[in-house]
Structures are given as structure tokens and as C-alpha cells.
PDB file of N, CA and C in Angstrom:
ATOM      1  N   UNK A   1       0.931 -37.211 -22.946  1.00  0.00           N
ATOM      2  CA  UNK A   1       0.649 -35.795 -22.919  1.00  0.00           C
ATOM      3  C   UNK A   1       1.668 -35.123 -21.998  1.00  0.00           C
ATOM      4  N   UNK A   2       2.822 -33.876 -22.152  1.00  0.00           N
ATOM      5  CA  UNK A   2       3.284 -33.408 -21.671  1.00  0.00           C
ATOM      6  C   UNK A   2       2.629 -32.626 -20.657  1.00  0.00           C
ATOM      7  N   UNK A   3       3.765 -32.144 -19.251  1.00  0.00           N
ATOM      8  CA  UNK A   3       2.709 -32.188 -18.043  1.00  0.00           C
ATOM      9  C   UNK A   3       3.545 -30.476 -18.500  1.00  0.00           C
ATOM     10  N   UNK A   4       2.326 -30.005 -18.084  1.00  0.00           N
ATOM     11  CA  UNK A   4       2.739 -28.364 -17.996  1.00  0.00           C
ATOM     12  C   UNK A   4       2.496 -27.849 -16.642  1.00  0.00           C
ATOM     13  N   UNK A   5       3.730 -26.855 -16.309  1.00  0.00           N
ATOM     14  CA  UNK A   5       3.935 -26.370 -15.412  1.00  0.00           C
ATOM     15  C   UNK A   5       2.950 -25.292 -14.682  1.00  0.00           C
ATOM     16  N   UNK A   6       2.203 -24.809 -13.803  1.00  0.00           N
ATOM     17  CA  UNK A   6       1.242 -23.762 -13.284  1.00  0.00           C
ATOM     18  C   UNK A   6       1.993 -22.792 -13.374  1.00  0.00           C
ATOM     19  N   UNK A   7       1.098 -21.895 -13.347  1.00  0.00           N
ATOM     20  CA  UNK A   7       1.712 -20.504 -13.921  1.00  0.00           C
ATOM     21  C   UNK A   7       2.630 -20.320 -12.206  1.00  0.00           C
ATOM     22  N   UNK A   8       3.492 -19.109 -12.371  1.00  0.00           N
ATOM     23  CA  UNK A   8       4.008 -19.469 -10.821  1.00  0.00           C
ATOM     24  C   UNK A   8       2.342 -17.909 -10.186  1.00  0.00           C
ATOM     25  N   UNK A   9       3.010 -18.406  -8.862  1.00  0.00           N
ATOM     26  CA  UNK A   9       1.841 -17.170  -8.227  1.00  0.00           C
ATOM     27  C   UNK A   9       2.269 -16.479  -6.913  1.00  0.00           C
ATOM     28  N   UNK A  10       1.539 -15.903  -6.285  1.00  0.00           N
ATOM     29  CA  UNK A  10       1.929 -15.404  -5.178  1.00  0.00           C
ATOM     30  C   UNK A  10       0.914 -15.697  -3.962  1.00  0.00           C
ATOM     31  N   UNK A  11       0.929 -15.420  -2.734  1.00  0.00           N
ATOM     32  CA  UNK A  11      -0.136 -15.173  -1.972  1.00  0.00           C
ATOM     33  C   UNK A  11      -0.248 -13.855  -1.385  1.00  0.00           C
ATOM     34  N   UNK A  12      -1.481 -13.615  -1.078  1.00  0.00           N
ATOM     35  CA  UNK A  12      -1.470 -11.770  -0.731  1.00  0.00           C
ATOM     36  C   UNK A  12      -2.547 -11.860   0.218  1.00  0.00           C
ATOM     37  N   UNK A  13      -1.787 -11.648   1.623  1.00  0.00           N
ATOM     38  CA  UNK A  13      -2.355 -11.640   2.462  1.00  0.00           C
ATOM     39  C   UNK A  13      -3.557 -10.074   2.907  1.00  0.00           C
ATOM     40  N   UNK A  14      -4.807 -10.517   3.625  1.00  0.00           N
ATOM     41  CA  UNK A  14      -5.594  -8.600   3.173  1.00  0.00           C
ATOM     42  C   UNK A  14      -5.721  -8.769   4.535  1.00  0.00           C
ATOM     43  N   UNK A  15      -5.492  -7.593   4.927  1.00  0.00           N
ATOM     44  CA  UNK A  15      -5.649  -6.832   6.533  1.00  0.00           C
ATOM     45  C   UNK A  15      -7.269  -7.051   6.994  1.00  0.00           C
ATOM     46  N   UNK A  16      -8.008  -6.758   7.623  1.00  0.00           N
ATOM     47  CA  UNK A  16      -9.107  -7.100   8.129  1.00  0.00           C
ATOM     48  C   UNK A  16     -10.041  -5.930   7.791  1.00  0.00           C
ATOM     49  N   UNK A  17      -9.281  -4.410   7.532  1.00  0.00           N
ATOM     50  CA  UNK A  17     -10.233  -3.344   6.959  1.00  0.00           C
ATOM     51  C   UNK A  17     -10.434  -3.182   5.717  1.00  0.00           C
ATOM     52  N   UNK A  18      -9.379  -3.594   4.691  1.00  0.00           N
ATOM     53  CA  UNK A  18      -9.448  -4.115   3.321  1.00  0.00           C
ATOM     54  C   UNK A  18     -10.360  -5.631   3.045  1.00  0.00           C
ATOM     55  N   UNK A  19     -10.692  -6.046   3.857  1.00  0.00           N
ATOM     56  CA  UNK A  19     -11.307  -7.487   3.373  1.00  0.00           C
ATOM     57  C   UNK A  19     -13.047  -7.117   2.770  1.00  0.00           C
ATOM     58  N   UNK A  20     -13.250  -6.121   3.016  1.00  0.00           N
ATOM     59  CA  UNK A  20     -14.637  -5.867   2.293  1.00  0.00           C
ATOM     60  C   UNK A  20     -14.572  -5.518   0.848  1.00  0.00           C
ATOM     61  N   UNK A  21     -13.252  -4.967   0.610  1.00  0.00           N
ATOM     62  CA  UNK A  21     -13.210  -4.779  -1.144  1.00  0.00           C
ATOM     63  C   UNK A  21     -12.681  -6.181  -1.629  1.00  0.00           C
ATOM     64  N   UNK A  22     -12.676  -7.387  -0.885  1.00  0.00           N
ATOM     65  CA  UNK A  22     -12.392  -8.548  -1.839  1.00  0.00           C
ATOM     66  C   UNK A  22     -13.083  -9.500  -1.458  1.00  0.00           C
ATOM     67  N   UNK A  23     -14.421  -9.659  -0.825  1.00  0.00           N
ATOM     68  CA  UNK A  23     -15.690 -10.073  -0.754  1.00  0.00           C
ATOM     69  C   UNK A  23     -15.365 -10.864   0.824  1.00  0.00           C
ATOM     70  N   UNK A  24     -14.849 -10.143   1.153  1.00  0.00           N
ATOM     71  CA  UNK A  24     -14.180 -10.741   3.063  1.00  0.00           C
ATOM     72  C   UNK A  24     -12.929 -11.706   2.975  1.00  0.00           C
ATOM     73  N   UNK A  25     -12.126 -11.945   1.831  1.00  0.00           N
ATOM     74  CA  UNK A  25     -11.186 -12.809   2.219  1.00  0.00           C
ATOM     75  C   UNK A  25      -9.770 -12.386   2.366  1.00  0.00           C
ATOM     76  N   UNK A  26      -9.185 -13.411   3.493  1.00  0.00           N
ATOM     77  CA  UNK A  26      -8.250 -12.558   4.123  1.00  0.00           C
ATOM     78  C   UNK A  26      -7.217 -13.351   3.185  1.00  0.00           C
ATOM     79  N   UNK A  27      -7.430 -13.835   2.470  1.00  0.00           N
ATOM     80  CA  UNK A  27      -6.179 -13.943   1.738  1.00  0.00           C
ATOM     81  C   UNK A  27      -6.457 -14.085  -0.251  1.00  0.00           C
ATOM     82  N   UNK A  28      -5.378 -14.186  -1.056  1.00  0.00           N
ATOM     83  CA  UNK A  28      -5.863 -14.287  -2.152  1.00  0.00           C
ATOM     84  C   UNK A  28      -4.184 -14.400  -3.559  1.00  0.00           C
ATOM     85  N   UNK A  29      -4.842 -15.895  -3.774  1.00  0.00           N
ATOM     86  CA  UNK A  29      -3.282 -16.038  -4.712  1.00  0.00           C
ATOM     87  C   UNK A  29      -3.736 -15.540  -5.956  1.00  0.00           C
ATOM     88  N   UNK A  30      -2.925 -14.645  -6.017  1.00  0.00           N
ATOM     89  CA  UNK A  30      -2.578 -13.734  -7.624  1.00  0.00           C
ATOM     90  C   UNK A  30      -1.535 -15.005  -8.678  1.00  0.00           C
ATOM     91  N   UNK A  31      -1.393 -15.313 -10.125  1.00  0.00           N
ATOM     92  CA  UNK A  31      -0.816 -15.134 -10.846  1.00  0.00           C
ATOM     93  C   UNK A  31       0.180 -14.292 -10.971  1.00  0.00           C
ATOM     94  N   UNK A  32       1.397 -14.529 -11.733  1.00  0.00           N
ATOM     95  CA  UNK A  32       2.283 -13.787 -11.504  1.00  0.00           C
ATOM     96  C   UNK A  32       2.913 -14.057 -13.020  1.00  0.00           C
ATOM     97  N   UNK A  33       4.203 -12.782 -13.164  1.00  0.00           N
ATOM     98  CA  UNK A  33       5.026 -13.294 -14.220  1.00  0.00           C
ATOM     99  C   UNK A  33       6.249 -13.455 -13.726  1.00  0.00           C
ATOM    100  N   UNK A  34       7.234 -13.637 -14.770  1.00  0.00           N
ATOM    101  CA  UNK A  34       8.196 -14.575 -13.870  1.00  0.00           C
ATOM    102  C   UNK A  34       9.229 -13.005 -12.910  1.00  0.00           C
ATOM    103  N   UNK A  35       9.298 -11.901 -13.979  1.00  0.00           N
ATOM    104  CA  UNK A  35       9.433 -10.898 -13.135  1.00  0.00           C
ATOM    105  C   UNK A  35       8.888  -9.708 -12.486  1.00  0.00           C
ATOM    106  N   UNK A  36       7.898 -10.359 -11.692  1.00  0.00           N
ATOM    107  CA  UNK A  36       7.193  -9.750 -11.292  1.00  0.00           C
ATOM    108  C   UNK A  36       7.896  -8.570  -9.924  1.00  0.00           C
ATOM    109  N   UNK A  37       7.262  -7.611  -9.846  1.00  0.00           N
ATOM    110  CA  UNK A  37       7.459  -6.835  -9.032  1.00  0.00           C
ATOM    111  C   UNK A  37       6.398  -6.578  -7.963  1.00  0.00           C
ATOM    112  N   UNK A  38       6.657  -6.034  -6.836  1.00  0.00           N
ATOM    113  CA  UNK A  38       5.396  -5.543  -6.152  1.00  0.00           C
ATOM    114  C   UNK A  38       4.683  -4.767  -6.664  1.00  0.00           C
ATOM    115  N   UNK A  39       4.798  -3.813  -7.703  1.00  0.00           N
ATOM    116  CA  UNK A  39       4.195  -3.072  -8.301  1.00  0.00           C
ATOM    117  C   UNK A  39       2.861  -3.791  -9.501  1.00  0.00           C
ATOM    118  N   UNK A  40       3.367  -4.473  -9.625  1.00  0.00           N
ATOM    119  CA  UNK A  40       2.390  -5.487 -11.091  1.00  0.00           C
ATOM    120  C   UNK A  40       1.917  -6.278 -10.209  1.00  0.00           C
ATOM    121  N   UNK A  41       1.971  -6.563  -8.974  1.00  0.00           N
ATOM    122  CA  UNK A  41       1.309  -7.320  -8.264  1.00  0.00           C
ATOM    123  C   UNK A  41       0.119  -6.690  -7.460  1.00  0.00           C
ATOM    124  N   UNK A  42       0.404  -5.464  -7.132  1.00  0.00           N
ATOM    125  CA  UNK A  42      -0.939  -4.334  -6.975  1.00  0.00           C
ATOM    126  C   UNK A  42      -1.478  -4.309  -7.678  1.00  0.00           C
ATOM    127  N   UNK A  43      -0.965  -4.566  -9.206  1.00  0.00           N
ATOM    128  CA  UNK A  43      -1.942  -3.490 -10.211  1.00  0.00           C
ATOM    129  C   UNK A  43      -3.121  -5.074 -10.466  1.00  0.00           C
ATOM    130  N   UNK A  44      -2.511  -6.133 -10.533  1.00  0.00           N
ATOM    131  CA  UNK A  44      -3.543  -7.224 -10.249  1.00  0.00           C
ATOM    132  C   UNK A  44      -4.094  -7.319  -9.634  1.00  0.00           C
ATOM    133  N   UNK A  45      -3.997  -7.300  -8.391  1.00  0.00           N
ATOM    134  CA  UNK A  45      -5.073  -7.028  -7.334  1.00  0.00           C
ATOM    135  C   UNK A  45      -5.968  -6.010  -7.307  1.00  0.00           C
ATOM    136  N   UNK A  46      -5.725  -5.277  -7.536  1.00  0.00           N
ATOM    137  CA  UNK A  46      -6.759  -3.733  -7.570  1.00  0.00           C
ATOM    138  C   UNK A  46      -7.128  -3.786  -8.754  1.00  0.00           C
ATOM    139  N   UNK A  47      -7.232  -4.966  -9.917  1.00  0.00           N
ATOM    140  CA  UNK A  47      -7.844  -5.396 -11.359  1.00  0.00           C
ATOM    141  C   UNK A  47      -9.301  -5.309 -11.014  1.00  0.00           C
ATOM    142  N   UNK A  48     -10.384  -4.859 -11.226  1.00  0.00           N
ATOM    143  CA  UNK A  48     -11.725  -4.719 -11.112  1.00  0.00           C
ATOM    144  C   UNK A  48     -11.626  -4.144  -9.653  1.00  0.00           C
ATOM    145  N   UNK A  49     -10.818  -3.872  -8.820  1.00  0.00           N
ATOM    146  CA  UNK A  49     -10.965  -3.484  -7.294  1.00  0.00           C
ATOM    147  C   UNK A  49     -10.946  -2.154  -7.451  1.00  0.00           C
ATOM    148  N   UNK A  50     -11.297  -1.102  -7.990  1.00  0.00           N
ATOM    149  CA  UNK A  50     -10.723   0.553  -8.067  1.00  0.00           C
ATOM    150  C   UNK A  50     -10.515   0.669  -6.421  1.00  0.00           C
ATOM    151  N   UNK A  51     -11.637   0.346  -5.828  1.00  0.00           N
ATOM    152  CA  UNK A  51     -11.248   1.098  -3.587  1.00  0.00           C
ATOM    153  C   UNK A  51     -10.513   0.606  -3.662  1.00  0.00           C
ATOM    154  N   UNK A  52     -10.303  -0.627  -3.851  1.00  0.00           N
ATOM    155  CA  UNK A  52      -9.189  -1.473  -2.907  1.00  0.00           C
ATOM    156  C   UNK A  52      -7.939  -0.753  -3.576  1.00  0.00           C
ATOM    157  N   UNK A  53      -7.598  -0.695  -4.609  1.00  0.00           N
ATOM    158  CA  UNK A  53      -6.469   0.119  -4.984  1.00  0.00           C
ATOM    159  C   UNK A  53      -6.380   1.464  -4.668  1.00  0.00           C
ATOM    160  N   UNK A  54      -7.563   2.437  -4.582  1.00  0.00           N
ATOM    161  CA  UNK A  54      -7.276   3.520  -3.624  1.00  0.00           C
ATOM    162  C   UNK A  54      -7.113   3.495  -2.307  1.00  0.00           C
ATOM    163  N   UNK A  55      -7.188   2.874  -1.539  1.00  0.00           N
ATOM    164  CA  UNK A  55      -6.882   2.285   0.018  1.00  0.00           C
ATOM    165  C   UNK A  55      -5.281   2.080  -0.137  1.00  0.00           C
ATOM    166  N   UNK A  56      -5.072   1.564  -1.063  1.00  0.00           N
ATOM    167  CA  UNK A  56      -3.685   1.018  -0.762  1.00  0.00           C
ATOM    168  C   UNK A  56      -2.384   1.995  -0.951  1.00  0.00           C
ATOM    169  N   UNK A  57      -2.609   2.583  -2.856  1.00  0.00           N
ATOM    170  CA  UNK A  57      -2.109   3.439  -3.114  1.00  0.00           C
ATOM    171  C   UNK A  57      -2.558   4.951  -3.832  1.00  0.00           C
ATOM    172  N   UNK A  58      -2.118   5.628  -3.471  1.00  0.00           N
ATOM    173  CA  UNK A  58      -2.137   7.245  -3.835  1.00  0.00           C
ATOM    174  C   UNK A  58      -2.284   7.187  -5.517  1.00  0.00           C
ATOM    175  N   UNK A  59      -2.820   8.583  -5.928  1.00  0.00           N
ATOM    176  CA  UNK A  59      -3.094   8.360  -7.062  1.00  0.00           C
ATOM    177  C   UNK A  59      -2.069   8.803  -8.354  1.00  0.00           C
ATOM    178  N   UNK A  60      -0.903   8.808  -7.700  1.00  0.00           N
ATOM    179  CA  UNK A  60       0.377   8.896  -8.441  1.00  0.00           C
ATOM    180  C   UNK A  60       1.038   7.875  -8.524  1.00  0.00           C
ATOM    181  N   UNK A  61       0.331   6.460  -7.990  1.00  0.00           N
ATOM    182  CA  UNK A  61       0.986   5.366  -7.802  1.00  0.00           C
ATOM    183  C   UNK A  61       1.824   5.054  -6.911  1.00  0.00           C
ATOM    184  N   UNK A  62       1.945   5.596  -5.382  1.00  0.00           N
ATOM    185  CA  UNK A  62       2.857   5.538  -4.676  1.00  0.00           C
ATOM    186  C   UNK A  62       2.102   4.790  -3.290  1.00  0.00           C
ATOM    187  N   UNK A  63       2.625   4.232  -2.692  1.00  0.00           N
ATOM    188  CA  UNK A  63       2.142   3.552  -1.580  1.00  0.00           C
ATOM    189  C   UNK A  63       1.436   4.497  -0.544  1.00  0.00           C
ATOM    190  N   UNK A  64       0.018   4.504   0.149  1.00  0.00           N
ATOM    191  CA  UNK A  64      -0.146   5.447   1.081  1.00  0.00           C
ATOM    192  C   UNK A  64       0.973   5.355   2.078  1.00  0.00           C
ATOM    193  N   UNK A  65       0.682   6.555   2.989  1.00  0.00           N
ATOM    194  CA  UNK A  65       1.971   6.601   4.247  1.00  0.00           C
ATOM    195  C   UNK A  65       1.531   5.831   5.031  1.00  0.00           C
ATOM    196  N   UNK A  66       0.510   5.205   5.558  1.00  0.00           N
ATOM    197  CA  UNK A  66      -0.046   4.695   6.407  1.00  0.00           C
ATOM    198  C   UNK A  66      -0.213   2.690   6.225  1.00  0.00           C
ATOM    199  N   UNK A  67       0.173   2.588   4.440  1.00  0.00           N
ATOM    200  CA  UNK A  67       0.122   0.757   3.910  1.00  0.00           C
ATOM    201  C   UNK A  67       1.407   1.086   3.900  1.00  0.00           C
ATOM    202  N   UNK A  68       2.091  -0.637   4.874  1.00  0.00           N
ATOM    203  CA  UNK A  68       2.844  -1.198   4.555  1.00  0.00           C
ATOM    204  C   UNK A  68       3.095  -2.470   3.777  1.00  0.00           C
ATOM    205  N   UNK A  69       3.951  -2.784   3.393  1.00  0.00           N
ATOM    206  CA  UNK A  69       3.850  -4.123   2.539  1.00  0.00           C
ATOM    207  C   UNK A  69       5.055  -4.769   2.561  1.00  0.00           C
ATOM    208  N   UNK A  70       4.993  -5.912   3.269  1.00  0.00           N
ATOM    209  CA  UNK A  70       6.025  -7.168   3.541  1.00  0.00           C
ATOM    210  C   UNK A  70       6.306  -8.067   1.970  1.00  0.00           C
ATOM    211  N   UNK A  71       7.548  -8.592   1.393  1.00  0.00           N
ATOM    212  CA  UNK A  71       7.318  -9.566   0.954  1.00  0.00           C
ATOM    213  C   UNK A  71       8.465 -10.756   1.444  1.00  0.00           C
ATOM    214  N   UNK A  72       7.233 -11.668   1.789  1.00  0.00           N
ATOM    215  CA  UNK A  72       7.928 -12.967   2.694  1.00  0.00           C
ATOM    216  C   UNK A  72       9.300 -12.433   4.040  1.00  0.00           C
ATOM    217  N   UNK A  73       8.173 -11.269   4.713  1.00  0.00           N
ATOM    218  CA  UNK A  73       8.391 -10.507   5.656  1.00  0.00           C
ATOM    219  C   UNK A  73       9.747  -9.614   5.747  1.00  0.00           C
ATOM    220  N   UNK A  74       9.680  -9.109   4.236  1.00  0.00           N
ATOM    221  CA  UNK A  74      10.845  -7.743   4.318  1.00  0.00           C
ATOM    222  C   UNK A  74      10.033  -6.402   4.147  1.00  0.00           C
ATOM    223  N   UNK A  75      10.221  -5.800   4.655  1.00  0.00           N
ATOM    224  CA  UNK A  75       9.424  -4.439   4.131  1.00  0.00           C
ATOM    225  C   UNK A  75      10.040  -3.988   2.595  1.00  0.00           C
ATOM    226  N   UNK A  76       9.121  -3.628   1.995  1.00  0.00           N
ATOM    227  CA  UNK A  76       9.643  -3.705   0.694  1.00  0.00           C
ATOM    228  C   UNK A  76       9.998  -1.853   0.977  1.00  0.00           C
ATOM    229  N   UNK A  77       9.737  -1.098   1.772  1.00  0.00           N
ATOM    230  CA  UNK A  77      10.110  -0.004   1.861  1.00  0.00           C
ATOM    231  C   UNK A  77      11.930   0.213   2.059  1.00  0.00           C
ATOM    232  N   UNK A  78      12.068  -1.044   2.444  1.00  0.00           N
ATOM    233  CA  UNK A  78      13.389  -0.833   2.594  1.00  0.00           C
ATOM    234  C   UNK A  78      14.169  -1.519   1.573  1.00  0.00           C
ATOM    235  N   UNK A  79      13.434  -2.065   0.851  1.00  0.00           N
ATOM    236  CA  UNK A  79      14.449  -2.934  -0.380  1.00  0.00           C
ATOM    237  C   UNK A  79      14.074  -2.103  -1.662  1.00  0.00           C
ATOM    238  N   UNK A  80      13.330  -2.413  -2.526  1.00  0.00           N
ATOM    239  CA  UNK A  80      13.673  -1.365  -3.872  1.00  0.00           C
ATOM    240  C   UNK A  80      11.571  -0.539  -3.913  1.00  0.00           C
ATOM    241  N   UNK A  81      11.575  -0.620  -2.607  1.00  0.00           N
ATOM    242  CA  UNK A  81      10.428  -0.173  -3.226  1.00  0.00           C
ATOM    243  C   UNK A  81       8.939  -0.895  -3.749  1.00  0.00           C
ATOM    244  N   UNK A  82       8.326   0.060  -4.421  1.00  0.00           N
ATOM    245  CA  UNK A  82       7.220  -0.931  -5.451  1.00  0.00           C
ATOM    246  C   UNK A  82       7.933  -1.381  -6.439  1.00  0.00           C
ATOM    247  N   UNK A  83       9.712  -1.232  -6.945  1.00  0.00           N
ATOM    248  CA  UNK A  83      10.179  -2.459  -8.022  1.00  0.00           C
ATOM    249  C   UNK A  83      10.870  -3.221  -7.132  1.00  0.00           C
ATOM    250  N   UNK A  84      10.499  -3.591  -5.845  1.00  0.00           N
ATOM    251  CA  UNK A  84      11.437  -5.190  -5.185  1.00  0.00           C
ATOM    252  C   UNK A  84      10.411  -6.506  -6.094  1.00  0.00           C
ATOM    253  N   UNK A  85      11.390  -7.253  -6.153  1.00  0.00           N
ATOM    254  CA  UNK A  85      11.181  -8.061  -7.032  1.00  0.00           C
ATOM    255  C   UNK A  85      10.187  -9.304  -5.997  1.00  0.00           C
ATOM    256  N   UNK A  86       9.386  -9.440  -6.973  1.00  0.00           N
ATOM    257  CA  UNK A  86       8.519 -10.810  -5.950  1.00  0.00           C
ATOM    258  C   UNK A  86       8.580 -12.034  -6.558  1.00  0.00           C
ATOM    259  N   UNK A  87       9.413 -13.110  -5.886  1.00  0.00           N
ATOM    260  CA  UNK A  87       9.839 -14.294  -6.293  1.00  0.00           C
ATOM    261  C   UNK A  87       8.345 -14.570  -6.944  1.00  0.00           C
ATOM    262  N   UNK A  88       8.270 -16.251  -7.276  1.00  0.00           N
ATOM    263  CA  UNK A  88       6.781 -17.252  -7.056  1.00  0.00           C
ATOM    264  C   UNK A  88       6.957 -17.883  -5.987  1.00  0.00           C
ATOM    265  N   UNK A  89       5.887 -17.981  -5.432  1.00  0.00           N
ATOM    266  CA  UNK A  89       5.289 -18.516  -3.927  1.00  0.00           C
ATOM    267  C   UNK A  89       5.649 -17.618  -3.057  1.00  0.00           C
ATOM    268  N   UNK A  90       5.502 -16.558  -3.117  1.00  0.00           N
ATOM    269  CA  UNK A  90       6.104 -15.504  -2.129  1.00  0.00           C
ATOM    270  C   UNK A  90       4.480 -14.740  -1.255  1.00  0.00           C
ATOM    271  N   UNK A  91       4.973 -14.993  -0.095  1.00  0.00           N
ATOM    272  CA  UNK A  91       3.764 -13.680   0.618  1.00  0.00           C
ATOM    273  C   UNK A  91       4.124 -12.818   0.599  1.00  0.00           C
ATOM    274  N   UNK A  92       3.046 -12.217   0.156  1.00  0.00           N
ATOM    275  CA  UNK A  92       3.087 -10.533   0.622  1.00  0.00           C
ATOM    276  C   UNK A  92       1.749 -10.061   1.626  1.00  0.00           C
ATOM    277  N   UNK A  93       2.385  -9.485   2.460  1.00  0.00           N
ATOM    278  CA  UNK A  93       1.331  -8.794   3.723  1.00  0.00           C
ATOM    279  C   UNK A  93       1.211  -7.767   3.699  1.00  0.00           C
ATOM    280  N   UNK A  94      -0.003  -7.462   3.043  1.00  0.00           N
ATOM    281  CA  UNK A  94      -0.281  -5.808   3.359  1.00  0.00           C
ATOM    282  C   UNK A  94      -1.016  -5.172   4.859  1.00  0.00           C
ATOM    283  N   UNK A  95       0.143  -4.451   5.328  1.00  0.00           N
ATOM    284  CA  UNK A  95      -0.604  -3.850   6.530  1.00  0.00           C
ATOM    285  C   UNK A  95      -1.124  -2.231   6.790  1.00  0.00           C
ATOM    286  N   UNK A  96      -1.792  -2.015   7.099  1.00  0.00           N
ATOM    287  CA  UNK A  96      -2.292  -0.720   7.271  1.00  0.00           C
ATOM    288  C   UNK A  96      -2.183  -0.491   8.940  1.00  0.00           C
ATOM    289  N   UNK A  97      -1.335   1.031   8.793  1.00  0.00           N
ATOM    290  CA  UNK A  97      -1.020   1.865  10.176  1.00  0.00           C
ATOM    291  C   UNK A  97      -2.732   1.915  11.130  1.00  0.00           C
ATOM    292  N   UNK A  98      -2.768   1.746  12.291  1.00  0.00           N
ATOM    293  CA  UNK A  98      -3.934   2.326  12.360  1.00  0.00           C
ATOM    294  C   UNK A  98      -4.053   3.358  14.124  1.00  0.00           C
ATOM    295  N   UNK A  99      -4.259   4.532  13.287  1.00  0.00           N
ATOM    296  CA  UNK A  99      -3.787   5.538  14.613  1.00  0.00           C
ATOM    297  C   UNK A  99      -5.044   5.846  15.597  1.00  0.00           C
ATOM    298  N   UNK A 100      -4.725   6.372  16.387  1.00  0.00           N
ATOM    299  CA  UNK A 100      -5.925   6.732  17.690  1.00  0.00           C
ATOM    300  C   UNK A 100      -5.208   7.270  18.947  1.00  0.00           C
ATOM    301  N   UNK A 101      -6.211   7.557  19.911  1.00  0.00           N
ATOM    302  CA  UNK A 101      -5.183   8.398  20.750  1.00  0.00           C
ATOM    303  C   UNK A 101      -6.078   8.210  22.176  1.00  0.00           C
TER     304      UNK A 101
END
């Protein structure tokens, strides 16, 4: 029987105020395709999550000002955006600003 390969995936690390929209866990490997973007990698995650995808991003699809998002610790704000490309086996860390005074 030929051995087949796992789909490739990612890991997606959840901040500690987001962990209630994914039943408390602080982490969670997504499936992936082979060109996946950060963008298709939200839209999986926030798949049955509607909060958790409004927490994260605006409803034009744009990242709030306040979530950041690492992949395998680059800010993707500084590389292409929600189309930086997300290898397989790649973390991504979503962090949220959190202000006070």
C-alpha cells in the first residue's frame, strides 16, 4: 500500500483573550494548502468561529489595529501583508495590543 503524505499544516498560536472563542486552547494546527497565505489561514480559523474572526479582523477583511500576527516570528505587517505566504509547519502568533494607563 502506498504511504501518503499528510496534508501539510500550520500551527496557530491564540493569545490568552482569544482562547475562549476556541474552547480555551492556546494553540491549534490548521490544514493548509500548499499556497497558502495568512489570509486563507484566518479564514480557517474563524470557520464556525464568527467572534473569533471579528476579534481579529475588521469587517472589510483587514487586520484590527490593535492584532498582530507573526509568521515563524516575522510580522507579516511588514512582509506582504494578509498575502505573506505561509510555508507548512509554520507558526503563526497572533497577538493582541493591550492598552491601559
Amino acid at each position: 500500500m502506498p504511504e501518503t503524505s499528510p496534508l501539510p499544516s500550520v500551527i496557530v498560536l491564540i493569545p490568552t483573550l482569544l482562547r475562549q472563542y476556541v474552547d480555551g486552547r492556546s494553540a491549534i494546527r490548521l490544514s493548509i494548502a500548499d499556497d497558502a497565505d495568512v489570509a486563507s489561514v484566518l479564514d480557517g480559523l474563524g470557520e464556525g468561529r464568527p467572534l473569533l474572526d471579528q476579534r481579529i479582523r475588521e469587517e472589510t477583511g483587514v487586520l484590527r489595529r490593535y492584532v498582530n500576527i507573526y509568521v515563524d516570528g516575522e510580522d507579516v505587517r511588514r512582509l506582504d501583508g494578509l498575502a505573506t505566504a505561509v510555508p507548512a509547519g509554520a507558526t503563526i502568533m497572533i497577538m493582541q495590543s493591550v492598552a491601559g494607563g
